[in-house]
C-alpha atoms as a PDB file:
ATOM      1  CA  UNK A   1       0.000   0.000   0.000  1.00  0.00           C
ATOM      2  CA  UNK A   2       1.351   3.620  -1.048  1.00  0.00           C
ATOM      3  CA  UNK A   3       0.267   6.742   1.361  1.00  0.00           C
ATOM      4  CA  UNK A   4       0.138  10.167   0.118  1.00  0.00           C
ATOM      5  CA  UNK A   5       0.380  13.270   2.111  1.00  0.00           C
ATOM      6  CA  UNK A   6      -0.062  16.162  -0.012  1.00  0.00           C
ATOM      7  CA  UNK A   7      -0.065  19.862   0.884  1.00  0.00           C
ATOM      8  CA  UNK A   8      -1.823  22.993  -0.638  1.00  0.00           C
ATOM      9  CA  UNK A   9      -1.144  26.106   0.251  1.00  0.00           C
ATOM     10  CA  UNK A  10      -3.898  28.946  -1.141  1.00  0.00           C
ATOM     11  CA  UNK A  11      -3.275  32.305  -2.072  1.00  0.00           C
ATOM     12  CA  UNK A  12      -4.610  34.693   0.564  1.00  0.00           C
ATOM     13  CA  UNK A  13      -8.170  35.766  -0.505  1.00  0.00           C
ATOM     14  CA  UNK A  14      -7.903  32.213  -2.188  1.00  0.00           C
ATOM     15  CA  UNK A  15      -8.762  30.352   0.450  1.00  0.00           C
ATOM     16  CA  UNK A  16     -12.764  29.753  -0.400  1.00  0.00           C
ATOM     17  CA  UNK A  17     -12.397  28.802  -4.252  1.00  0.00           C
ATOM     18  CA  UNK A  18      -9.045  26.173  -3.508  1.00  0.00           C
ATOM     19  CA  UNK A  19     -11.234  24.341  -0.989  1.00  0.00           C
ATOM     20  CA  UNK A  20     -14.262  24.323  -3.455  1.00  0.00           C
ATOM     21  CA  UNK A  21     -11.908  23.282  -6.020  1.00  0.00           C
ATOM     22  CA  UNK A  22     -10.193  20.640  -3.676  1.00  0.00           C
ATOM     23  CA  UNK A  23     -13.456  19.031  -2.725  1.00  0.00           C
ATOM     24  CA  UNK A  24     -14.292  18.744  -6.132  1.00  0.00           C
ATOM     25  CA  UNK A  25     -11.833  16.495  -6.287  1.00  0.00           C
ATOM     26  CA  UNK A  26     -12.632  13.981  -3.063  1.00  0.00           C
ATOM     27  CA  UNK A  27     -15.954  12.201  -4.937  1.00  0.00           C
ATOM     28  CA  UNK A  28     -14.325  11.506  -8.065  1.00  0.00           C
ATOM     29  CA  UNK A  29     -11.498  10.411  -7.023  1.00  0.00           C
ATOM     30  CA  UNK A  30     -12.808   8.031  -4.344  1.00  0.00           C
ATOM     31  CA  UNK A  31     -14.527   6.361  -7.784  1.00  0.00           C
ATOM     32  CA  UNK A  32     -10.953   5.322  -9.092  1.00  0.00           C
ATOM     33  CA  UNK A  33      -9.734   1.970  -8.929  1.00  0.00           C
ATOM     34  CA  UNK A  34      -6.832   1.360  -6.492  1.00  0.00           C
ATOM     35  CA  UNK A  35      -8.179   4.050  -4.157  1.00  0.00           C
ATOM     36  CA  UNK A  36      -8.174   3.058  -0.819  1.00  0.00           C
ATOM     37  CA  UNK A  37      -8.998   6.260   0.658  1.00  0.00           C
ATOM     38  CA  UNK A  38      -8.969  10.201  -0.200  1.00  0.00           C
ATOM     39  CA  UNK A  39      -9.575  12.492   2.231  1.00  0.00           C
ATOM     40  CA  UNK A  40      -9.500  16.367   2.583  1.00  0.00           C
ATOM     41  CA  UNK A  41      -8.154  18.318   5.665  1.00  0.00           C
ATOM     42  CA  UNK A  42      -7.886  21.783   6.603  1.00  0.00           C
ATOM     43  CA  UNK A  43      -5.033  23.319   8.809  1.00  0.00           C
ATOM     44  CA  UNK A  44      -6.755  24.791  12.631  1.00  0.00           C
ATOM     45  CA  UNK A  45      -4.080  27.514  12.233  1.00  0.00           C
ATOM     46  CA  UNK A  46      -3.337  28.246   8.725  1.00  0.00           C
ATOM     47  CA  UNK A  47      -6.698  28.915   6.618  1.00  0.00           C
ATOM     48  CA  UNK A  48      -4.805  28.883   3.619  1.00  0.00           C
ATOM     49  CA  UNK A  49      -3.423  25.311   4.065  1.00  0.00           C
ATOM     50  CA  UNK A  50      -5.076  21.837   3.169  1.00  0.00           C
ATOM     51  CA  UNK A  51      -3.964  18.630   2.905  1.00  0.00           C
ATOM     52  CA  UNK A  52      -5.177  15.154   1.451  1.00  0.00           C
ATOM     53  CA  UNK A  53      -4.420  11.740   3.420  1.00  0.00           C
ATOM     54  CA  UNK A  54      -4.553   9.458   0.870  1.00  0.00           C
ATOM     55  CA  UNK A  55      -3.390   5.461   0.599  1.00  0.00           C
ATOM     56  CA  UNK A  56      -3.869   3.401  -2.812  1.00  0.00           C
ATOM     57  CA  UNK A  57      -3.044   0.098  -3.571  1.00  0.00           C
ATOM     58  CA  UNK A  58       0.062   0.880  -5.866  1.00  0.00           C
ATOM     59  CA  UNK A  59       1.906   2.915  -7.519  1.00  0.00           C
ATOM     60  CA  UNK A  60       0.396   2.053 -10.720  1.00  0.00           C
ATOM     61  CA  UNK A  61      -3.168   3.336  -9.178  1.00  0.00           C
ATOM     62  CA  UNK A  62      -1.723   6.709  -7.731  1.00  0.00           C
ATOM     63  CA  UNK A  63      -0.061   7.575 -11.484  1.00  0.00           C
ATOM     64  CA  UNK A  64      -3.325   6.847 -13.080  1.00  0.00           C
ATOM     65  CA  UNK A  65      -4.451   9.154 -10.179  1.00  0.00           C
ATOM     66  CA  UNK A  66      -2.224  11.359 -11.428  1.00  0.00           C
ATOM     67  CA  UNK A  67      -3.385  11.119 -15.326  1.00  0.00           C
ATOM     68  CA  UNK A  68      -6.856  11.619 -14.673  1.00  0.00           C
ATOM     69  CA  UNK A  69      -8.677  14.242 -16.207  1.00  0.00           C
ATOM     70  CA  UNK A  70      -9.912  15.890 -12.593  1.00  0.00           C
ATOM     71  CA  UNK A  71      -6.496  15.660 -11.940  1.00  0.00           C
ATOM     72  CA  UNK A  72      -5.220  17.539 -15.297  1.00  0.00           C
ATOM     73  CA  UNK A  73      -7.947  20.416 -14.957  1.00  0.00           C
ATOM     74  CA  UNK A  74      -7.126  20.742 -10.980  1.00  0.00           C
ATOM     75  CA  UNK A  75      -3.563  21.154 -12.320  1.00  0.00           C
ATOM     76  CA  UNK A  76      -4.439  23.797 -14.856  1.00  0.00           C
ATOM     77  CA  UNK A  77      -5.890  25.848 -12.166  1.00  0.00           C
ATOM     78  CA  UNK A  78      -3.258  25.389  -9.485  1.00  0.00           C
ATOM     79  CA  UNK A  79      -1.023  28.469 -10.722  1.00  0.00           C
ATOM     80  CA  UNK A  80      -3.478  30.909 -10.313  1.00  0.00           C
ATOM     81  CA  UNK A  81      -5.025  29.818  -7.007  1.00  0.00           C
ATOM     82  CA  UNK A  82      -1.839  28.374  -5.176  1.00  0.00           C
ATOM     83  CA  UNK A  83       1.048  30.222  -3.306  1.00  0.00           C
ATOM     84  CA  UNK A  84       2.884  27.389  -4.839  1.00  0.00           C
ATOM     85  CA  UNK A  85       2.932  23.954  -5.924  1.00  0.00           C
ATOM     86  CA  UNK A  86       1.482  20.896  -4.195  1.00  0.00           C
ATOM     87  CA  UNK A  87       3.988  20.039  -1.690  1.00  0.00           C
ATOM     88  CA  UNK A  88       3.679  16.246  -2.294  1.00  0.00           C
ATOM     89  CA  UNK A  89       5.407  13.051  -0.231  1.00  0.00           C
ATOM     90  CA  UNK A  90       4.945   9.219  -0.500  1.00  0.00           C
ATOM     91  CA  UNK A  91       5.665   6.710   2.368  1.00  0.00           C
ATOM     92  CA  UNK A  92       4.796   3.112   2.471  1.00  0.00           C
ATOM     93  CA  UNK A  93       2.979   1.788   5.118  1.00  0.00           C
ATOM     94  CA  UNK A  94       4.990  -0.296   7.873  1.00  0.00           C
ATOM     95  CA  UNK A  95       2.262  -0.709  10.320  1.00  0.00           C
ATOM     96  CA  UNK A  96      -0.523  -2.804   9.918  1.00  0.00           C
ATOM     97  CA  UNK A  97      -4.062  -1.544   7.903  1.00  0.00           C
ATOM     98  CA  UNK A  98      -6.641  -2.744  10.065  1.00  0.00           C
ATOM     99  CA  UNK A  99      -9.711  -1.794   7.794  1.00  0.00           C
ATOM    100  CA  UNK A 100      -7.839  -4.055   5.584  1.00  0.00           C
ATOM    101  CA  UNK A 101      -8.304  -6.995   6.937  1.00  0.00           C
END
């Protein structure tokens, strides 16, 4: 299993139209094969931050992630609306996944 932990940080005066844009994102995604789970967060002390927790079931399902067309428009729009790019790191998961099982 591959985890994602990706950061967005808005634009001040941004901050409404990322997370509409962002939550756009959570139903379709949820829809794609490998995805295990895709959930939005938003920073307690930094309006302008979000992040997605996300695992999939390999690597091959996170690039087609990647390739979707959600994905590509989201990407389109990220210059405009982000402070800068999507701060994004990958970890494997060493513990056991107990909604796995």
């Amino acid at each position: 299993m591959l985890t994602v932990v990706a950061k967005v940080r808005a634009k001040t005066g941004r901050e409404a139209e990322v997370e509409s844009e962002l939550s756009k994102l959570v139903a379709a995604t949820r829809k794609e094969n490998g995805c295990l789970n895709y959930d939005l967060h938003r920073s307690q002390t930094e309006p302008n931050v979000f992040l997605f927790y996300e695992n999939w079931t390999d690597r091959a399902a996170l690039d087609a992630h990647a390739a979707s067309p959600h994905m590509r428009a989201w990407g389109a729009k990220q210059p405009d609306m982000l402070a800068h790019g999507v701060e994004v790191n990958l970890f494997d998961m060493i513990s056991d996944a107990p909604w796995l099982r």
